[in-house]
Protein backbone atom coordinates (compact mmCIF):
# COMPACT_ATOMS: atom_id res chain seq x y z
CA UNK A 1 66.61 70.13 52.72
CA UNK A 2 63.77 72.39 53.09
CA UNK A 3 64.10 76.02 54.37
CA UNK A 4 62.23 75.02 58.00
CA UNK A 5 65.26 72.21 58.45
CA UNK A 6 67.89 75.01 57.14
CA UNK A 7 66.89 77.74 59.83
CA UNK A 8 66.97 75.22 62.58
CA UNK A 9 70.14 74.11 61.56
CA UNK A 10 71.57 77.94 61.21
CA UNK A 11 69.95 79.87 64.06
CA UNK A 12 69.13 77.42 66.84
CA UNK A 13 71.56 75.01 68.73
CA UNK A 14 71.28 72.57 70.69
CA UNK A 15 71.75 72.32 74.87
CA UNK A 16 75.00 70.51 74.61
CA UNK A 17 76.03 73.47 72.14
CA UNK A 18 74.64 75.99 74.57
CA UNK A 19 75.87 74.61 77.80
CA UNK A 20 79.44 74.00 76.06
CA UNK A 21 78.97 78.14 74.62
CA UNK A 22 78.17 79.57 78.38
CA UNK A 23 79.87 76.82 80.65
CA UNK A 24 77.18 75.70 82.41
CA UNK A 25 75.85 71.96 82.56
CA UNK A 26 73.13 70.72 81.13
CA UNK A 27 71.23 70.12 83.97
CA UNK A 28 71.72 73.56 84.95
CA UNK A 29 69.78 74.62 81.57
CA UNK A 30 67.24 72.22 82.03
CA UNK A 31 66.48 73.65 85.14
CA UNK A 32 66.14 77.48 84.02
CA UNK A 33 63.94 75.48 81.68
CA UNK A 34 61.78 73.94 84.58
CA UNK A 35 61.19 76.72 86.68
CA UNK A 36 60.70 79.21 83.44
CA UNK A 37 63.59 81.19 83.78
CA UNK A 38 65.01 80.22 80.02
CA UNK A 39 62.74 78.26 77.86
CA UNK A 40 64.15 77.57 74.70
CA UNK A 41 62.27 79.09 71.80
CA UNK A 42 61.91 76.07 69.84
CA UNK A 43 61.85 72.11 69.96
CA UNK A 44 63.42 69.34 66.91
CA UNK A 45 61.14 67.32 65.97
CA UNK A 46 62.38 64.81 68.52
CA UNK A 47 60.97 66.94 71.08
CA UNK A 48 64.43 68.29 72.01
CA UNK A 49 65.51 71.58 73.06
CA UNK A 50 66.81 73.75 70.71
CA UNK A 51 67.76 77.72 71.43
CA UNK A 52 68.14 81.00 69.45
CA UNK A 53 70.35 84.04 69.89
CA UNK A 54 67.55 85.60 71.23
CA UNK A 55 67.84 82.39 74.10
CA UNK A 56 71.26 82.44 74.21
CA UNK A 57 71.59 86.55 75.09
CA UNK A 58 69.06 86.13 77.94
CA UNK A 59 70.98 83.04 79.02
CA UNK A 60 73.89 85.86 79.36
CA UNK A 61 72.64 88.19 81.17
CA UNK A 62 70.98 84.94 83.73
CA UNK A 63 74.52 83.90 84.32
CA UNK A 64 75.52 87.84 85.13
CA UNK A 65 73.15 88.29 87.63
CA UNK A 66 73.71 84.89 88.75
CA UNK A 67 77.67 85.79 89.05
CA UNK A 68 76.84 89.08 90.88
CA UNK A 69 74.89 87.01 93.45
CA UNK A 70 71.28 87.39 92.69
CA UNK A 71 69.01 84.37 93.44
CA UNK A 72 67.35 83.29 90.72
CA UNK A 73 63.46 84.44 91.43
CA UNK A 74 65.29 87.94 91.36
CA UNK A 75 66.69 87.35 88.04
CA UNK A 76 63.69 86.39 86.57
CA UNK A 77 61.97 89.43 88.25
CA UNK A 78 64.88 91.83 86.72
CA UNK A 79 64.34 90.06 83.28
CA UNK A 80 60.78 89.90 83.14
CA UNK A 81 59.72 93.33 83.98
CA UNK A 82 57.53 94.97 81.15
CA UNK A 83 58.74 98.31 82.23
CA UNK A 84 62.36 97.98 81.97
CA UNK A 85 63.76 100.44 79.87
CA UNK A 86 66.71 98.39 77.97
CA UNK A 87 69.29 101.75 78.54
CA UNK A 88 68.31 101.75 82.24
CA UNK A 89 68.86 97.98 82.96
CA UNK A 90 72.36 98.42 80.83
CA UNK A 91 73.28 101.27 82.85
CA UNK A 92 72.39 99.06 86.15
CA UNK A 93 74.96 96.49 84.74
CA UNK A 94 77.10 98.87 84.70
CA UNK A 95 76.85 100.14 88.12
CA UNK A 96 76.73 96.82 89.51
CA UNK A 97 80.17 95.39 87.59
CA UNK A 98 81.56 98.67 88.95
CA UNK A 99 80.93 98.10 92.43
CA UNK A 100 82.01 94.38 92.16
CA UNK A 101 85.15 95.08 90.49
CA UNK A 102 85.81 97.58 93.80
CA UNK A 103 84.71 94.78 95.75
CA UNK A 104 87.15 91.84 94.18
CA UNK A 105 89.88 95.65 94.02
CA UNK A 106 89.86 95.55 97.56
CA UNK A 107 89.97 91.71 98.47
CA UNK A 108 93.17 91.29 96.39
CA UNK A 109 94.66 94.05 98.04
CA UNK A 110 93.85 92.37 101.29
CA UNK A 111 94.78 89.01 100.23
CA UNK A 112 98.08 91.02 98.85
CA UNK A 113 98.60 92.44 102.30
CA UNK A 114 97.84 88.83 103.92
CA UNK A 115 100.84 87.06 101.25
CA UNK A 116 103.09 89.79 102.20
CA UNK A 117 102.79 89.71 105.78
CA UNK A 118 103.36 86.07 105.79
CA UNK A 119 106.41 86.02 103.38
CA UNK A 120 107.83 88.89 105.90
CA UNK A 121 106.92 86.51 108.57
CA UNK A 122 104.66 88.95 110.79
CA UNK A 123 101.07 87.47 110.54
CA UNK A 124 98.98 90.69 111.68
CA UNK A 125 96.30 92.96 110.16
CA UNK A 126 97.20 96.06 108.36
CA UNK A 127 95.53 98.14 111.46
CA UNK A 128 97.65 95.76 113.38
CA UNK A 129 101.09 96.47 112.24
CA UNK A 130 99.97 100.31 112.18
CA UNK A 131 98.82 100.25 115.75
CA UNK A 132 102.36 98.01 116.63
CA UNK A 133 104.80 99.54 114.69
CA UNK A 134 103.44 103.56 113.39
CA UNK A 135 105.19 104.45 110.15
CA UNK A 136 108.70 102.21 111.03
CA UNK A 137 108.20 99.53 108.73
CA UNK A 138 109.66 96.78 110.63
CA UNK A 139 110.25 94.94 106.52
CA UNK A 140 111.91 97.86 104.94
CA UNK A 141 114.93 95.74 104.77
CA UNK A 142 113.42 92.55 104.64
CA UNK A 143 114.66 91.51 100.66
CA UNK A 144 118.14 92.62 101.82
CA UNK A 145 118.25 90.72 105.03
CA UNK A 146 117.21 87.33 103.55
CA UNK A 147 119.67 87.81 100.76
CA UNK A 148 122.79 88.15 103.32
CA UNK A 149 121.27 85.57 105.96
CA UNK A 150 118.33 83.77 104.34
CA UNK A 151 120.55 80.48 103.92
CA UNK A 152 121.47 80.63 107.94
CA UNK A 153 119.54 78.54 110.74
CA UNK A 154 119.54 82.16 112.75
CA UNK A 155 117.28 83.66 109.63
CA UNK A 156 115.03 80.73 109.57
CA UNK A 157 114.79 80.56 113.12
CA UNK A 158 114.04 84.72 113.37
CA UNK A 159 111.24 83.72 110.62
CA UNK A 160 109.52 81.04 112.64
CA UNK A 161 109.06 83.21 115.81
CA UNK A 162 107.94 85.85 114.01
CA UNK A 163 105.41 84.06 112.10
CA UNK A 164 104.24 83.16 115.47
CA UNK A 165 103.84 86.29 117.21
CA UNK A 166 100.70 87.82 118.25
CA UNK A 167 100.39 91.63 118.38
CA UNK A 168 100.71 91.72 121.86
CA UNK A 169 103.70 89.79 121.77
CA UNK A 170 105.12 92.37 118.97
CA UNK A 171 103.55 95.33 121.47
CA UNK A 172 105.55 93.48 124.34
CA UNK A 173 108.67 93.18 122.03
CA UNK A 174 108.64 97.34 121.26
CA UNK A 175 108.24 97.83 124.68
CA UNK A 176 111.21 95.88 125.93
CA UNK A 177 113.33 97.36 123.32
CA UNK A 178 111.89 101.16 124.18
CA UNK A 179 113.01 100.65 127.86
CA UNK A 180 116.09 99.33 127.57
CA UNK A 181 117.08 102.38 125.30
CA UNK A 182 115.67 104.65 127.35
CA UNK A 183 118.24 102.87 129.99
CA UNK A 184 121.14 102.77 128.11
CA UNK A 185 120.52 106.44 127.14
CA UNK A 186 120.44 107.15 130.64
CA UNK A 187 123.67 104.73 131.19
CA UNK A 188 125.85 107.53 128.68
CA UNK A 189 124.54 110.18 130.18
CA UNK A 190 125.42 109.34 134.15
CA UNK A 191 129.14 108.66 131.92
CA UNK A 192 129.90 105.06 132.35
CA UNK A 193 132.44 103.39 130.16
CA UNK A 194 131.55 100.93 127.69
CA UNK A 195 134.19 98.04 129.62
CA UNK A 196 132.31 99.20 132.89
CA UNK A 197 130.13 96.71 134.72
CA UNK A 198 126.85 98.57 134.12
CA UNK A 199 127.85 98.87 130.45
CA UNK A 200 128.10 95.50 130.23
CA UNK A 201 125.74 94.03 131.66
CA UNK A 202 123.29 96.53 129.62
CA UNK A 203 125.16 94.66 127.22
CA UNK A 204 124.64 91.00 128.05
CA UNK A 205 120.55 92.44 128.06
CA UNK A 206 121.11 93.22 124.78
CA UNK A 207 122.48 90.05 124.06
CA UNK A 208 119.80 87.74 125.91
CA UNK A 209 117.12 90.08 124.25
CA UNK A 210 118.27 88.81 120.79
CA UNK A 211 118.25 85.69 121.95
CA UNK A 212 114.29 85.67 123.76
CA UNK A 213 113.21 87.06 120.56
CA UNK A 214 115.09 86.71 117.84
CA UNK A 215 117.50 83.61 117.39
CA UNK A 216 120.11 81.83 120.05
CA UNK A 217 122.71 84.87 119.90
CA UNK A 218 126.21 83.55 121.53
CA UNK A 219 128.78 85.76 122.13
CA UNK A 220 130.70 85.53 119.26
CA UNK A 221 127.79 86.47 117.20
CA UNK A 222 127.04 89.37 119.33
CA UNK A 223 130.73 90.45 119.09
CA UNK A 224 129.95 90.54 115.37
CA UNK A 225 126.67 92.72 115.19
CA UNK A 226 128.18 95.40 117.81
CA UNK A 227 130.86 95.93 114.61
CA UNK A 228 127.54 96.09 112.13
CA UNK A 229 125.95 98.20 114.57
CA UNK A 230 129.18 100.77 113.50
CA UNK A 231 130.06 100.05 110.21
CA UNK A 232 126.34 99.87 108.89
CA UNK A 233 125.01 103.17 108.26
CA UNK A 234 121.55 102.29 108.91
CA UNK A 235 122.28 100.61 111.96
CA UNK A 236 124.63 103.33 113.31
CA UNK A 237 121.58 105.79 112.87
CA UNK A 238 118.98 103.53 114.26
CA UNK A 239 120.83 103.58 117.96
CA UNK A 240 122.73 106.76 117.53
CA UNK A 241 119.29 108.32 117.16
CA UNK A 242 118.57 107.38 120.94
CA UNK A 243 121.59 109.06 121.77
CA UNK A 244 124.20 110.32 119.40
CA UNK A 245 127.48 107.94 119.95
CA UNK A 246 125.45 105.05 121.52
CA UNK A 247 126.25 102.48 118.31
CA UNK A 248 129.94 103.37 118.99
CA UNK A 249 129.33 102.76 122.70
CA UNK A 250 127.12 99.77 122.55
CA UNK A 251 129.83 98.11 120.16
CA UNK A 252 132.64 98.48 123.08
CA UNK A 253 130.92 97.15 125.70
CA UNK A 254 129.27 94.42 123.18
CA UNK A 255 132.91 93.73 122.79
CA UNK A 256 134.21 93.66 126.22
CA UNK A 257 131.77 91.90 127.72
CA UNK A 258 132.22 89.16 124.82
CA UNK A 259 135.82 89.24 125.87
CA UNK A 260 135.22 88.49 129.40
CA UNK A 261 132.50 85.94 129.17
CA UNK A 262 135.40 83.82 126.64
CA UNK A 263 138.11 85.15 129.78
């Protein structure tokens, strides 16, 4: 074999090789070809195309500007300018793989936001869960709730109206729940028994709130969370923080008014 047949066979390759090297078809190179954006630097005697490194490192930075978004008369332009200082046009790489790895940053944190708000079964924007909610994370105990109710029909239920609420039914939601505290609180204060009639039917509000909202709440169930709303820490905070004593109070009349709806 003759040194001409040895270098072609050494440095060049052919477009199969090149499209399988870059993954790009070969129609795709025999287009850069056509419009003069890559011309190989040599033919086979066949007449076929056959490229060099020096082919093959343009071809790379083609298919960078190409995955930034450039058109392709740009990326020709870029390539093709006499001018362009080969520090300068690295140092534009640079600054434009920067900026599109804050770009892609910042989708998959939205995209993160977007799975999470969907396995927590509120579909709203971050703005709209801080405009709804402020800094009470209506999730905090979101892993711990499905792992003492996730295998009940009331969990799945809760999920699928959630997952179906718009922020202004969420807004609507906070506001029923901020009034009837605010009555309830009032309720204590005025010095009505928890097994009084008001009490109760404040109660039976609760009670038909849960179930609007929430899941289909009987009595018996509601007998049960008026003891969580005690013997739960978190929960015992939550209501005693509208008025100190209210989980305590809320649990009696929870309780009597359970008793005389099954009287």
């Amino acid at each position: 074999m003759d040194g001409v047949g040895r270098r072609e066979r050494e440095l060049s390759y052919s477009v199969g090789q090149v499209a399988g090297f870059a993954g790009v078809t070969v129609r795709t190179l025999h287009h850069y070809d056509d419009i003069g954006l890559l011309t190989p630097s040599e033919r086979s005697r066949a007449g076929h195309r056959r490229y060099s490194d020096a082919d093959l490192d343009r071809l790379q930075r083609v298919l960078f500007y190409r995955e930034l978004g450039f058109p392709l008369d740009e990326v020709a332009a870029l390539l093709d300018d006499p001018d362009a200082d080969p520090r300068a046009r690295l140092r534009r790489q640079h600054e434009l793989l920067t900026a599109r790895i804050e770009k892609l940053r910042k989708m998959a944190a939205a995209v993160e936001q977007a799975m999470e708000a969907r396995r927590m079964g509120i579909d709203l924007t971050p703005e709209e869960r801080f405009e709804v909610f402020g800094d009470n994370d209506p999730e905090q105990y979101a892993e711990e709730t499905e792992a003492r109710w996730g295998g009940t029909e009331a969990y799945a239920e809760s999920q699928r109206r959630a997952a179906r609420r718009t922020k202004e039914d969420w807004q609507r939601l906070q506001a029923e729940t901020a009034d009837w505290s605010e009555r309830y609180a009032a309720l204590m204060a005025a010095g009505e028994p928890p097994a009084g009639e008001a009490a109760m039917a404040m109660a039976e509000e609760h009670r038909r709130h849960i179930s609007a909202w929430f899941y289909d709440c009987p009595h018996a169930m509601h007998r049960c969370l008026g003891e969580m709303y005690v013997a739960d820490e978190r929960f015992k905070a939550f209501y005693d923080a509208i008025r100190p004593g209210l989980a305590e109070h809320l649990k009696d009349a929870i309780t009597a008014n359970a008793d005389r709806r099954a009287g």
